[in-house]
C-alpha atoms as a PDB file:
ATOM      1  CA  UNK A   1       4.619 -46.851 -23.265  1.00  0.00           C
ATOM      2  CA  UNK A   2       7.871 -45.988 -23.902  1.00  0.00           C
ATOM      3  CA  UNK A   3       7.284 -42.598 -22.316  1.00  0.00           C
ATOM      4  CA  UNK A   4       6.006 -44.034 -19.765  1.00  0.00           C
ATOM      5  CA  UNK A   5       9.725 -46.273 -19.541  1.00  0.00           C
ATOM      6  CA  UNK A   6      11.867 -43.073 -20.030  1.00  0.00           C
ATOM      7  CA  UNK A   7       9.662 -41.018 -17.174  1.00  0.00           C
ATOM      8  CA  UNK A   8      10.837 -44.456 -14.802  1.00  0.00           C
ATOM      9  CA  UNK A   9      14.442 -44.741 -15.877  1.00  0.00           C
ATOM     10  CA  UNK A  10      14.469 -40.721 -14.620  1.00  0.00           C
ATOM     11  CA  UNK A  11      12.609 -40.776 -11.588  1.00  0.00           C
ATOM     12  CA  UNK A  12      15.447 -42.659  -9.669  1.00  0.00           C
ATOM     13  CA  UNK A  13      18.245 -39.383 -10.953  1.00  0.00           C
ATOM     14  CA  UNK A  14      15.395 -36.748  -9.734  1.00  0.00           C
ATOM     15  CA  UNK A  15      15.219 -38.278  -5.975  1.00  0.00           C
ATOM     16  CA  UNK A  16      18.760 -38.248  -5.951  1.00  0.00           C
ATOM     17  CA  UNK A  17      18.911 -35.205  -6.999  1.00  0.00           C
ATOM     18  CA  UNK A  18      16.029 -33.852  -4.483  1.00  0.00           C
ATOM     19  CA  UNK A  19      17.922 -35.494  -1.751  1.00  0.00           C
ATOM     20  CA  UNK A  20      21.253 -34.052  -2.684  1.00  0.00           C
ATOM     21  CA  UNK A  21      19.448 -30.514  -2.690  1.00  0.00           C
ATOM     22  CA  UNK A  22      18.014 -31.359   0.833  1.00  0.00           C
ATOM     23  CA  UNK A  23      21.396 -32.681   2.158  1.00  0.00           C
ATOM     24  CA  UNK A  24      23.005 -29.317   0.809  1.00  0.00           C
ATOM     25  CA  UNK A  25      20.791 -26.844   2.020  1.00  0.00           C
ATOM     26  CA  UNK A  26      20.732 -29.005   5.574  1.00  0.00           C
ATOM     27  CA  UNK A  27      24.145 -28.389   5.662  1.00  0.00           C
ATOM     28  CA  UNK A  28      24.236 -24.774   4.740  1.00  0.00           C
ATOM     29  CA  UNK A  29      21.714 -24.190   7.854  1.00  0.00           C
ATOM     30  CA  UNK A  30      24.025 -25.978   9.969  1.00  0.00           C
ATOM     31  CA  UNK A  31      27.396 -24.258   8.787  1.00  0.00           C
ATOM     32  CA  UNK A  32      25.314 -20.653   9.493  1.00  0.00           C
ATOM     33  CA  UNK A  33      23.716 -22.065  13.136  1.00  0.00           C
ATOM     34  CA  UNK A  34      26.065 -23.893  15.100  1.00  0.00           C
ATOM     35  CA  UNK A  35      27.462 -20.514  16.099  1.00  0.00           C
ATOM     36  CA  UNK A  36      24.617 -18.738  17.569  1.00  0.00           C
ATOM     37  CA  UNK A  37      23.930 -21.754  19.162  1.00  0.00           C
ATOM     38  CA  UNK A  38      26.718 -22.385  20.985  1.00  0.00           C
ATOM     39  CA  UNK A  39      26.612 -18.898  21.966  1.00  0.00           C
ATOM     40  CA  UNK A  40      23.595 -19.489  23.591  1.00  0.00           C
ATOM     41  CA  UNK A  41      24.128 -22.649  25.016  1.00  0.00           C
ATOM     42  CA  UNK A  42      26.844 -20.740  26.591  1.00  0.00           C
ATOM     43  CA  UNK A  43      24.672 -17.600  27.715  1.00  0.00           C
ATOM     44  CA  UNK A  44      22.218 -19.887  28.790  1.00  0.00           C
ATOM     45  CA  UNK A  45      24.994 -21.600  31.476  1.00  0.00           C
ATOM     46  CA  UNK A  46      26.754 -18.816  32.637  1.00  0.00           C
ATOM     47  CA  UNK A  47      23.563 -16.602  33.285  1.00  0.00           C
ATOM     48  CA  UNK A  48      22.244 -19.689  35.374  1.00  0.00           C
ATOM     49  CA  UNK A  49      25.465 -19.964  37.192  1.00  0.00           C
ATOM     50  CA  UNK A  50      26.096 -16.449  37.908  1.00  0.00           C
ATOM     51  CA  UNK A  51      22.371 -15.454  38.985  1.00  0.00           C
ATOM     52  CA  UNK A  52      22.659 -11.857  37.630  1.00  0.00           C
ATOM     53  CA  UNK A  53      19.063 -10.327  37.531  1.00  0.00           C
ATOM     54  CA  UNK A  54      20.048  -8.151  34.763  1.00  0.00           C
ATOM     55  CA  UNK A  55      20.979 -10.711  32.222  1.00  0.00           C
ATOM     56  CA  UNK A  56      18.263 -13.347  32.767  1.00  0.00           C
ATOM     57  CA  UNK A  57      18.988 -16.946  30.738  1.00  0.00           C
ATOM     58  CA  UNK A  58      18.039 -17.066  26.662  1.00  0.00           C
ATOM     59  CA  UNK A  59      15.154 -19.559  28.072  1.00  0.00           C
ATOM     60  CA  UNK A  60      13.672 -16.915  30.423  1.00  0.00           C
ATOM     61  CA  UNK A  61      13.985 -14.548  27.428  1.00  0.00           C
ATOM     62  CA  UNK A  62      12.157 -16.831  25.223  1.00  0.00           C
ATOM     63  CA  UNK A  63       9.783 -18.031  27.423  1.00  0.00           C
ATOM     64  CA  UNK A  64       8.874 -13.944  27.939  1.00  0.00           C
ATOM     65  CA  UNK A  65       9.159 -13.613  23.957  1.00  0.00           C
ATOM     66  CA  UNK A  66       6.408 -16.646  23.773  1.00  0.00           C
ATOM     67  CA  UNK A  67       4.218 -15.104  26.288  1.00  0.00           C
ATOM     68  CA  UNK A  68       3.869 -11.493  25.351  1.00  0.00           C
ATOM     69  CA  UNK A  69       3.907 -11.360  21.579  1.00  0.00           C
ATOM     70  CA  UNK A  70       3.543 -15.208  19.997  1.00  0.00           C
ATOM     71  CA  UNK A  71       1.151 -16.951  22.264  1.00  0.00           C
ATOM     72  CA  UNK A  72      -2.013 -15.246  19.837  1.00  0.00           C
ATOM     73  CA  UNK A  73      -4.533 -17.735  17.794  1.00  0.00           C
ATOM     74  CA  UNK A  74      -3.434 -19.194  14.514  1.00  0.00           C
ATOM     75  CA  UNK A  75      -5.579 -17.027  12.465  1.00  0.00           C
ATOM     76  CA  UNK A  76      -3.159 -13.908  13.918  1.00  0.00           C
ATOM     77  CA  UNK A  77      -0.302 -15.942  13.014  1.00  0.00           C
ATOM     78  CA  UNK A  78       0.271 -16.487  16.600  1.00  0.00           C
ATOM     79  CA  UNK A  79       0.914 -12.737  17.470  1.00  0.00           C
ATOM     80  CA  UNK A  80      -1.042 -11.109  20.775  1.00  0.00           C
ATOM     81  CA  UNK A  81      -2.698  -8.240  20.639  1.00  0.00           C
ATOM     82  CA  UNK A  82       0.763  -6.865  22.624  1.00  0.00           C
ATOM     83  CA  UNK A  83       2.198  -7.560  19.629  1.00  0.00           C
ATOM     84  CA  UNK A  84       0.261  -6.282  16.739  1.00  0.00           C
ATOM     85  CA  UNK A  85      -0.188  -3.141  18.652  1.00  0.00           C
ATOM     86  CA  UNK A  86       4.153  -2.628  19.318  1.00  0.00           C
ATOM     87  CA  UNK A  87       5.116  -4.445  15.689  1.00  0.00           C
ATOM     88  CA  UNK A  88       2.297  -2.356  13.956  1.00  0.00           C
ATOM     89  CA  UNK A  89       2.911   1.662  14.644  1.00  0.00           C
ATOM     90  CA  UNK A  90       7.112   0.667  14.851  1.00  0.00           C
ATOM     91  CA  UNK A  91       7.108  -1.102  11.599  1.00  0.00           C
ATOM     92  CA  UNK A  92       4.466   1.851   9.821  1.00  0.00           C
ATOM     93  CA  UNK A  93       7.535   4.721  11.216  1.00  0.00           C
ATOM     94  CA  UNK A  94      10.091   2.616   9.904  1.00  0.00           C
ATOM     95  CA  UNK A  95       9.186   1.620   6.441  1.00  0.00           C
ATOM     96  CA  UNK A  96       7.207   5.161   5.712  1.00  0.00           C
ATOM     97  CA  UNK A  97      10.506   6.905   6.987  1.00  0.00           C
ATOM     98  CA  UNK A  98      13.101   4.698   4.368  1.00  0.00           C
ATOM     99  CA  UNK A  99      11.085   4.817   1.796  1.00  0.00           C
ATOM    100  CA  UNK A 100      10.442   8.886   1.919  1.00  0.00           C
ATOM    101  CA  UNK A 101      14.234   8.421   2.184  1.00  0.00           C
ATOM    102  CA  UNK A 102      14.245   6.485  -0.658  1.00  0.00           C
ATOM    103  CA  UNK A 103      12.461   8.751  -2.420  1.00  0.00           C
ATOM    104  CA  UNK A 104      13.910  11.813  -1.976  1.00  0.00           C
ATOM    105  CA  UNK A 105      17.581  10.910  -1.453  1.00  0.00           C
ATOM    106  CA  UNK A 106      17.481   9.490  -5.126  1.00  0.00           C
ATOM    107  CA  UNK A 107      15.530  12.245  -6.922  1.00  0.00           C
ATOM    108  CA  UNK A 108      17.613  14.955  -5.121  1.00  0.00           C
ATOM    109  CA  UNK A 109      20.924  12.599  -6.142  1.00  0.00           C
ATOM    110  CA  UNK A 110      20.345  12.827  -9.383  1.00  0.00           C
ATOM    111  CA  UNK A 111      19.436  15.988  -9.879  1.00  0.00           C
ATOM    112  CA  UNK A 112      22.994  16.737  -7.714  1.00  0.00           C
ATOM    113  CA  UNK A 113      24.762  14.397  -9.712  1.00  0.00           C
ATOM    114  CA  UNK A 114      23.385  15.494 -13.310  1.00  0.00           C
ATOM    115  CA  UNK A 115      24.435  19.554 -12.734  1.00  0.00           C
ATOM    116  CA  UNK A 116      27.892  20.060 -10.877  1.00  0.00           C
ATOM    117  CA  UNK A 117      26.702  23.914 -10.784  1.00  0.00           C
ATOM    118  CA  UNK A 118      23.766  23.161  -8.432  1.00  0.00           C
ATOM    119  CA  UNK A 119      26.123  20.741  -6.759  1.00  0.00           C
ATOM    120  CA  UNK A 120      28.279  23.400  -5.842  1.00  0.00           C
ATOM    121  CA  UNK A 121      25.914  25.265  -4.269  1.00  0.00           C
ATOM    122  CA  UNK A 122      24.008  22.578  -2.504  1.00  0.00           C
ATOM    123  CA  UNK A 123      27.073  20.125  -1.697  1.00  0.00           C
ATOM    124  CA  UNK A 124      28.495  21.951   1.119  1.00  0.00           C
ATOM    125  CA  UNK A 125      24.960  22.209   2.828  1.00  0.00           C
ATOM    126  CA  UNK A 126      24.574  18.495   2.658  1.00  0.00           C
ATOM    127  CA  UNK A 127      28.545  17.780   4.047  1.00  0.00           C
ATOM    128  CA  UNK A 128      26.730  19.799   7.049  1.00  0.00           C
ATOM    129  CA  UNK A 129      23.989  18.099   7.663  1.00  0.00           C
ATOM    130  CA  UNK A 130      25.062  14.587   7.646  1.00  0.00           C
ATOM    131  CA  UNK A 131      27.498  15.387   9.789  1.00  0.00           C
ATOM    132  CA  UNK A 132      24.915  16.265  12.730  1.00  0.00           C
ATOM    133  CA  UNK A 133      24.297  13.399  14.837  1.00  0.00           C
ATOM    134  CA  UNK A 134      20.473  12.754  14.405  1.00  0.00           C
ATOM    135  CA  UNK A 135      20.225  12.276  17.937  1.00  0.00           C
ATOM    136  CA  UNK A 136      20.777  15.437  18.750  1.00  0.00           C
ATOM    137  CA  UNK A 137      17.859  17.037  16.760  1.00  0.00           C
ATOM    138  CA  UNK A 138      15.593  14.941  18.497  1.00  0.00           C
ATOM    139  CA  UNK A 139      14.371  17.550  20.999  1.00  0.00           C
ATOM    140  CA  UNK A 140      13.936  19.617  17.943  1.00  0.00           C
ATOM    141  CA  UNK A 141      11.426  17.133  15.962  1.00  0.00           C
ATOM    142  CA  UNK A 142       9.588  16.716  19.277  1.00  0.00           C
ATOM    143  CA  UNK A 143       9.188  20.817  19.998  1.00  0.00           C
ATOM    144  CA  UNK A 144       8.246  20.853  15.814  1.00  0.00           C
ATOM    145  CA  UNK A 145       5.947  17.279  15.549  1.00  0.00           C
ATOM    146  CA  UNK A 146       5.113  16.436  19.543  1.00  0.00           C
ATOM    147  CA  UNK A 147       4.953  13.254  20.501  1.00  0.00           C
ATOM    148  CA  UNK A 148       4.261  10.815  17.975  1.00  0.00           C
ATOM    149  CA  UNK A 149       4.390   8.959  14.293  1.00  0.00           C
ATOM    150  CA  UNK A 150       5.450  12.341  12.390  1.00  0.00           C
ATOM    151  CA  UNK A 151       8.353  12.899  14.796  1.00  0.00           C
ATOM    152  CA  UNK A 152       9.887   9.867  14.370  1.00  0.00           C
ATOM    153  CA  UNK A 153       8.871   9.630  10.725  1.00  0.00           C
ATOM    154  CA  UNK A 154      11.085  13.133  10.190  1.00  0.00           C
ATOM    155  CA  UNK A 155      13.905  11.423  12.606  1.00  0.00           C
ATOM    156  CA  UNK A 156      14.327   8.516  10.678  1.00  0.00           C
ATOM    157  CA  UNK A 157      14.087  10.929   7.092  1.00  0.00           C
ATOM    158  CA  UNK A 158      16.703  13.216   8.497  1.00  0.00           C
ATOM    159  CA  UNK A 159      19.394  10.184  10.047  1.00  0.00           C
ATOM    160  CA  UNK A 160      19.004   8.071   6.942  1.00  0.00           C
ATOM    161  CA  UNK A 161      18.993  10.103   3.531  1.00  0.00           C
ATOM    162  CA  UNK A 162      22.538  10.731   3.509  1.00  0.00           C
ATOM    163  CA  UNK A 163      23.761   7.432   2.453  1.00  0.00           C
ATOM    164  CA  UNK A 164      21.428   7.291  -0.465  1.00  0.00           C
ATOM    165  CA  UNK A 165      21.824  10.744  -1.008  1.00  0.00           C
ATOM    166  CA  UNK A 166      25.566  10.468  -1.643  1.00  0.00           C
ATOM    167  CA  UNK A 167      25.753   7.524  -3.530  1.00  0.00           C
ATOM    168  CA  UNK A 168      23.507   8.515  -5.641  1.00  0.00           C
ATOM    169  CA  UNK A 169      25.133  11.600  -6.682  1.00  0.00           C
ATOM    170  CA  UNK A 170      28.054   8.975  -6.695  1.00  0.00           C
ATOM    171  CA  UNK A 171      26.967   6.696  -8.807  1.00  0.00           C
ATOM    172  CA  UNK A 172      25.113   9.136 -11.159  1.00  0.00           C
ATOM    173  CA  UNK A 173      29.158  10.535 -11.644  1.00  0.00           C
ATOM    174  CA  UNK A 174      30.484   8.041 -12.050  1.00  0.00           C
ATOM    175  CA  UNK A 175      28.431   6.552 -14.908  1.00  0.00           C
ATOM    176  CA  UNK A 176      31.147   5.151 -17.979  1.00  0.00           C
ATOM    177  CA  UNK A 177      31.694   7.379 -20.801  1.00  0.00           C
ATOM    178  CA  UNK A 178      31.291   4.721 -23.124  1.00  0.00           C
ATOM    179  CA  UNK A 179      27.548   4.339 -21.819  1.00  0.00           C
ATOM    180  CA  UNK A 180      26.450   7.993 -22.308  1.00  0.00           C
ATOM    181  CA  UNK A 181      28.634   8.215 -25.488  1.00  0.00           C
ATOM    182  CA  UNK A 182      27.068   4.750 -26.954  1.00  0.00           C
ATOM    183  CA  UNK A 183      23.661   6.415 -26.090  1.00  0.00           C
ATOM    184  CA  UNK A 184      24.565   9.635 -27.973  1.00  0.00           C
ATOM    185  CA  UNK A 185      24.998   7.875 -31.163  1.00  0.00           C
ATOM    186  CA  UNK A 186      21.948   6.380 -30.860  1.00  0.00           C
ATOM    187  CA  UNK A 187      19.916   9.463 -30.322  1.00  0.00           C
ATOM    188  CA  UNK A 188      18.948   8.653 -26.565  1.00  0.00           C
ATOM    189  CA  UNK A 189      18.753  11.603 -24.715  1.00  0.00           C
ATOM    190  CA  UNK A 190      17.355  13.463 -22.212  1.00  0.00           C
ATOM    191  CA  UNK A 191      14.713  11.625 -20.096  1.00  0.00           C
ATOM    192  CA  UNK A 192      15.339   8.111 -22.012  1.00  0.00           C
ATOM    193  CA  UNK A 193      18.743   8.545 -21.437  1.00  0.00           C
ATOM    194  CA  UNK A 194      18.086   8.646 -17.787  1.00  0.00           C
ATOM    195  CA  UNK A 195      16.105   6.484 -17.433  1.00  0.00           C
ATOM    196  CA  UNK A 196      17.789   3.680 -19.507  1.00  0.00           C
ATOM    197  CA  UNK A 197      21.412   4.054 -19.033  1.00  0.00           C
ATOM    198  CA  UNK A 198      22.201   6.876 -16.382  1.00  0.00           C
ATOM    199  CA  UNK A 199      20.004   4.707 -13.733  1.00  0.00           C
ATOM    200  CA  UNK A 200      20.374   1.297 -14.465  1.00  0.00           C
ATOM    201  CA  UNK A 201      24.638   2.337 -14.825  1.00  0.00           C
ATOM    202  CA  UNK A 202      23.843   3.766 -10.989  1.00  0.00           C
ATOM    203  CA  UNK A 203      21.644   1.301  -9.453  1.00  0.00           C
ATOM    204  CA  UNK A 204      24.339  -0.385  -7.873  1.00  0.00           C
ATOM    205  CA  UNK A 205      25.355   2.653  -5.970  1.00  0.00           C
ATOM    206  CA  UNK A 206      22.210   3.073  -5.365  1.00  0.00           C
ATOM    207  CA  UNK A 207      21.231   0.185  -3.687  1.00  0.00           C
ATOM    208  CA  UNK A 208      24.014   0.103  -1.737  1.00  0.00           C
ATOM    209  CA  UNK A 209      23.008   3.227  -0.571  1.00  0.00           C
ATOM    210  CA  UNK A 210      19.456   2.164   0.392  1.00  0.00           C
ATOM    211  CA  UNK A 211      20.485  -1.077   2.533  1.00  0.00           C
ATOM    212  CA  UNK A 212      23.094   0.897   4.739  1.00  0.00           C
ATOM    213  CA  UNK A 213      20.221   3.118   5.532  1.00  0.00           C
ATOM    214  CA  UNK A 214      17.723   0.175   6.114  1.00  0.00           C
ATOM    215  CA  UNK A 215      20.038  -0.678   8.991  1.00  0.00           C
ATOM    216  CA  UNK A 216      20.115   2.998  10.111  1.00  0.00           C
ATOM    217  CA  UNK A 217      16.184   2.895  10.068  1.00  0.00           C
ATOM    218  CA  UNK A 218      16.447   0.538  12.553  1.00  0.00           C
ATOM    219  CA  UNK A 219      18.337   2.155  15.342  1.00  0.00           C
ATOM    220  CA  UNK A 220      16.274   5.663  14.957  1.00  0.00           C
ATOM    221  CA  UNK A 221      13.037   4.336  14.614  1.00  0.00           C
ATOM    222  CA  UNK A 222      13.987   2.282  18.368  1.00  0.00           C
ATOM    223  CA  UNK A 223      15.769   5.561  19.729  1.00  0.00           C
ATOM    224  CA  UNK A 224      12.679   7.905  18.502  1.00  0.00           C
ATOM    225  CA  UNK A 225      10.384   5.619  20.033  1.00  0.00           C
ATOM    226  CA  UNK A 226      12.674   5.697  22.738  1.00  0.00           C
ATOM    227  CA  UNK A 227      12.124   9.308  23.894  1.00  0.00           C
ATOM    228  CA  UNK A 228       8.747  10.535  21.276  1.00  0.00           C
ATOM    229  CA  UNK A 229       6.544   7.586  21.686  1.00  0.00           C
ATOM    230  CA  UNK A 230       3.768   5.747  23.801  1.00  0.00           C
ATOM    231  CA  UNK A 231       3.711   2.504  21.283  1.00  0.00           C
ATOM    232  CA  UNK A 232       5.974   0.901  19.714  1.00  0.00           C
ATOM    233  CA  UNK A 233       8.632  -1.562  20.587  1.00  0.00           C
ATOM    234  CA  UNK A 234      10.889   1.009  21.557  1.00  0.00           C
ATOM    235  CA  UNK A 235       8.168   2.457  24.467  1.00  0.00           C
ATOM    236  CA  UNK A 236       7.740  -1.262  25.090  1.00  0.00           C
ATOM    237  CA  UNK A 237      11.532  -1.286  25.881  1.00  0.00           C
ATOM    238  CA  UNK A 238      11.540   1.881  28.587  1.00  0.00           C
ATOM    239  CA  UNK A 239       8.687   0.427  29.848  1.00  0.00           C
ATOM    240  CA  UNK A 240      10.409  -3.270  30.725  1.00  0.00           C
ATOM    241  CA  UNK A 241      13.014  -1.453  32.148  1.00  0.00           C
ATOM    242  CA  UNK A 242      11.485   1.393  34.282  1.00  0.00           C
ATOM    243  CA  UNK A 243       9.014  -1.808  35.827  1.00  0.00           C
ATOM    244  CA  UNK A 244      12.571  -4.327  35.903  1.00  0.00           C
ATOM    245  CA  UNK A 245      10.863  -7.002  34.173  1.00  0.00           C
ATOM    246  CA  UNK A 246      13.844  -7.735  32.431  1.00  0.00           C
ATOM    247  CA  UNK A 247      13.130 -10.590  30.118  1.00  0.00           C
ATOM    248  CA  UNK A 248      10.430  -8.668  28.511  1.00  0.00           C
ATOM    249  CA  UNK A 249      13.099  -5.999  27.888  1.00  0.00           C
ATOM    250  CA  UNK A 250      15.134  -8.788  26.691  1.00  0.00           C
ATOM    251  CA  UNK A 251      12.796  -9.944  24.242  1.00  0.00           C
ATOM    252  CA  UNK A 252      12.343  -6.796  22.617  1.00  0.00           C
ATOM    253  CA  UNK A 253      16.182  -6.650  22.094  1.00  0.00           C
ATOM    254  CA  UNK A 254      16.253 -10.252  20.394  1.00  0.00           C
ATOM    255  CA  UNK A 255      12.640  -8.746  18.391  1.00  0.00           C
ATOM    256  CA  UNK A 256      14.826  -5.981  17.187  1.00  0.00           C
ATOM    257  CA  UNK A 257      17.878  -7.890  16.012  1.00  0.00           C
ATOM    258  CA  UNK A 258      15.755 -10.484  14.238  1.00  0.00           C
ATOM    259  CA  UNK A 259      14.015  -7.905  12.610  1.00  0.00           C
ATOM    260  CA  UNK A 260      16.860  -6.010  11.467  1.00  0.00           C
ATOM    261  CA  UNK A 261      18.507  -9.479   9.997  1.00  0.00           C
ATOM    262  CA  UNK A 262      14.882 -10.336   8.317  1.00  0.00           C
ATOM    263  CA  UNK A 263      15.296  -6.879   6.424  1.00  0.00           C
ATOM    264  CA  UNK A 264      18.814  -7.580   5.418  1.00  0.00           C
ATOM    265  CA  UNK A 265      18.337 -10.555   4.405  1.00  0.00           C
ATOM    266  CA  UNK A 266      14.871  -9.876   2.306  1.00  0.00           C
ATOM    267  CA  UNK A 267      16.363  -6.472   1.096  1.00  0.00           C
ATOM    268  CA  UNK A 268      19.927  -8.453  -0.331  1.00  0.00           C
ATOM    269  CA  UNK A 269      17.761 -11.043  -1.960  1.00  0.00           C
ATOM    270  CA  UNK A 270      15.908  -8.092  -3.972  1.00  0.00           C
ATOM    271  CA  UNK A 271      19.424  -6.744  -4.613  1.00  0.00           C
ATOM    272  CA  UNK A 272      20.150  -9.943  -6.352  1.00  0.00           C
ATOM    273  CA  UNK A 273      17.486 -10.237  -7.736  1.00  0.00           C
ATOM    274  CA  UNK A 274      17.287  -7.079  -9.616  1.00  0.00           C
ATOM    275  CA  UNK A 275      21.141  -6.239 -10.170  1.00  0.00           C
ATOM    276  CA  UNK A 276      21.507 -10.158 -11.521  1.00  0.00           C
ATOM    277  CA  UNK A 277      23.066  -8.591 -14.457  1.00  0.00           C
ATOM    278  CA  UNK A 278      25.442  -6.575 -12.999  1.00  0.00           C
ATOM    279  CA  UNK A 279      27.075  -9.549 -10.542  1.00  0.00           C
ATOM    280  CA  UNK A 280      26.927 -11.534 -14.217  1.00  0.00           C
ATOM    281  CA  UNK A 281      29.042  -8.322 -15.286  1.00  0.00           C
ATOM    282  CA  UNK A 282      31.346  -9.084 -12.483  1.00  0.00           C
ATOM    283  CA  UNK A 283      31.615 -12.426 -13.062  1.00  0.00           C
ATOM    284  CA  UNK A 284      29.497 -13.279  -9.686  1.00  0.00           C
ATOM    285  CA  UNK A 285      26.476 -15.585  -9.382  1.00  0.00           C
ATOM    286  CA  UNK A 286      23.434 -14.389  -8.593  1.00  0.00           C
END
C-alpha cells in the first residue's frame, strides 16, 4: 500500500516532466524549421509569380518527389521501384567508396604518422595528389574501369582519402607525451600501445577527418554518376534535364541535400557517441 501511495504522489512530477520534455524538444524543432520554411514559402511565391520554367514552385517539386520515388506500397516503405533502383546502386558507390577510404586513409596514416623516415619519402607524393582536382581524372577512371560501379567506386577513393589521410598522420603526431610516456612505464608497447593510447589519443582527428570526406562522397559519387553511369540518382539527374522535366530534376537536387544532411547528422551523433569522453575532457556535453 504504501508503495502503491509513493508510485501516486510521483506520477503527477513524471507527466510534468514528460510534458516539459515534449514542450522542449517542440521548441527545438521549431527554432531549427522556421527558416527553411520561410524560405520556401518564399520560393514557393516568387516562382509562381515570376513563371520561370526553370525553377518550378517547391509544390511542383514535391508533388514530382511524391510521384516518382515515394508513392510505392507500405511494405517498400513507400519507395517506387524508380526509387530503389536510383537510391540503391548510388548509395552501394557511396558508402563502399568512404569506407575503402576509411580504411585505407587510416592504416596508411598511421603507418605515415608512426615513421617520419617513410613520411619523408611518401609525404611529398601525397601533397601531389590531393592537390589534383578529382574531376579531372575522371576520363582516366572511365578509360581504366568503363562505365560503371568500379569507376565511380575508385573516383570517390581517390577525391576523398586525403582528409582522413592527413589527419590521421595528424593526429597520430600529435599524440601527448605524457600518454606514450605514462604507457612506457607501464610496459605497453608496441601493438597495445597502439591500439590503446596512440588511437583512442587520435580518434578525434580522425573522425574529423572521416565526416569532411562523408560530405566529399557526396558530390563525387553525383558527379561520377554524372558522366560514368546509367543508374543512379546522378543519371537520373542528366536525364531530367536532357528531357526538361524539370521538377523531376528538382527533386533529385532536394534527394541529394537531404541525404547529405541525414549522413551528417547520423555520422555526428556516432561522433558523440563514441568520443563522449573526449567532449567530457573538454568540458562539453555529449
Amino acid at each position: 500500500m504504501k508503495a502503491e501511495t509513493v508510485d501516486a504522489h510521483r506520477r503527477p512530477g513524471r507527466i510534468a516532466g514528460a510534458r516539459r520534455a515534449v514542450k522542449r524538444f517542440a521548441l527545438a524543432v521549431a527554432v531549427r524549421l522556421w527558416l527553411p520554411l520561410l524560405l520556401i514559402l518564399i520560393w514557393e511565391a516568387v516562382t509562381r509569380a515570376v513563371g520561370e520554367a526553370y525553377f518550378p514552385p517547391p509544390s511542383e517539386i514535391l508533388a514530382a518527389l511524391h510521384e516518382l520515388w515515394f508513392s510505392g506500397p507500405p511494405s517498400r516503405l513507400f519507395m517506387t521501384e524508380e526509387a530503389l533502383e536510383d537510391f540503391g546502386p548510388s548509395l552501394f558507390s557511396l558508402f563502399a567508396g568512404w569506407l575503402l577510404t576509411g580504411l585505407a586513409g587510416v592504416v596508411i596514416g598511421v603507418a605515415l604518422g608512426l615513421s617520419r623516415t617513410v613520411a619523408d619519402f611518401v609525404e611529398p607524393m601525397v601533397h601531389f595528389g590531393r592537390a589534383i582536382p578529382p574531376p579531372t581524372l575522371l576520363t582516366v577512371f572511365l578509360a581504366v574501369f568503363a562505365i560503371g560501379t568500379p569507376m565511380q567506386i575508385a573516383t570517390i577513393v581517390f577525391g576523398v582519402i586525403w582528409p582522413v589521410l592527413l589527419n590521421t598522420i595528424d593526429g597520430v603526431r600529435t599524440v601527448e607525451r605524457l600518454y606514450l610516456d605514462t604507457a612506457e612505464v607501464f610496459g605497453v608497447r608496441g601493438m597495445q600501445r597502439l591500439r590503446r593510447v596512440i588511437l583512442p589519443a587520435a580518434a578525434p582527428k580522425i573522425m574529423a577527418g572521416l565526416r569532411i570526406s562523408l560530405g566529399l562522397a557526396l558530390i563525387l559519387m553525383v558527379l561520377a554518376e554524372l558522366y560514368g553511369s546509367t543508374t543512379g540518382i546522378g543519371a537520373h539527374l542528366v536525364g531530367a534535364q536532357r528531357a526538361f522535366e524539370l521538377p523531376q530534376m528538382w527533386a533529385g537536387i532536394v534527394v541529394l541535400g537531404v541525404l547529405g544532411y541525414l549522413l551528417n547528422t547520423a555520422f555526428l551523433m556516432i561522433e558523440r557517441r563514441w568520443l563522449r569522453w573526449h567532449l567530457n575532457a573538454r568540458g562539453g556535453t555529449a
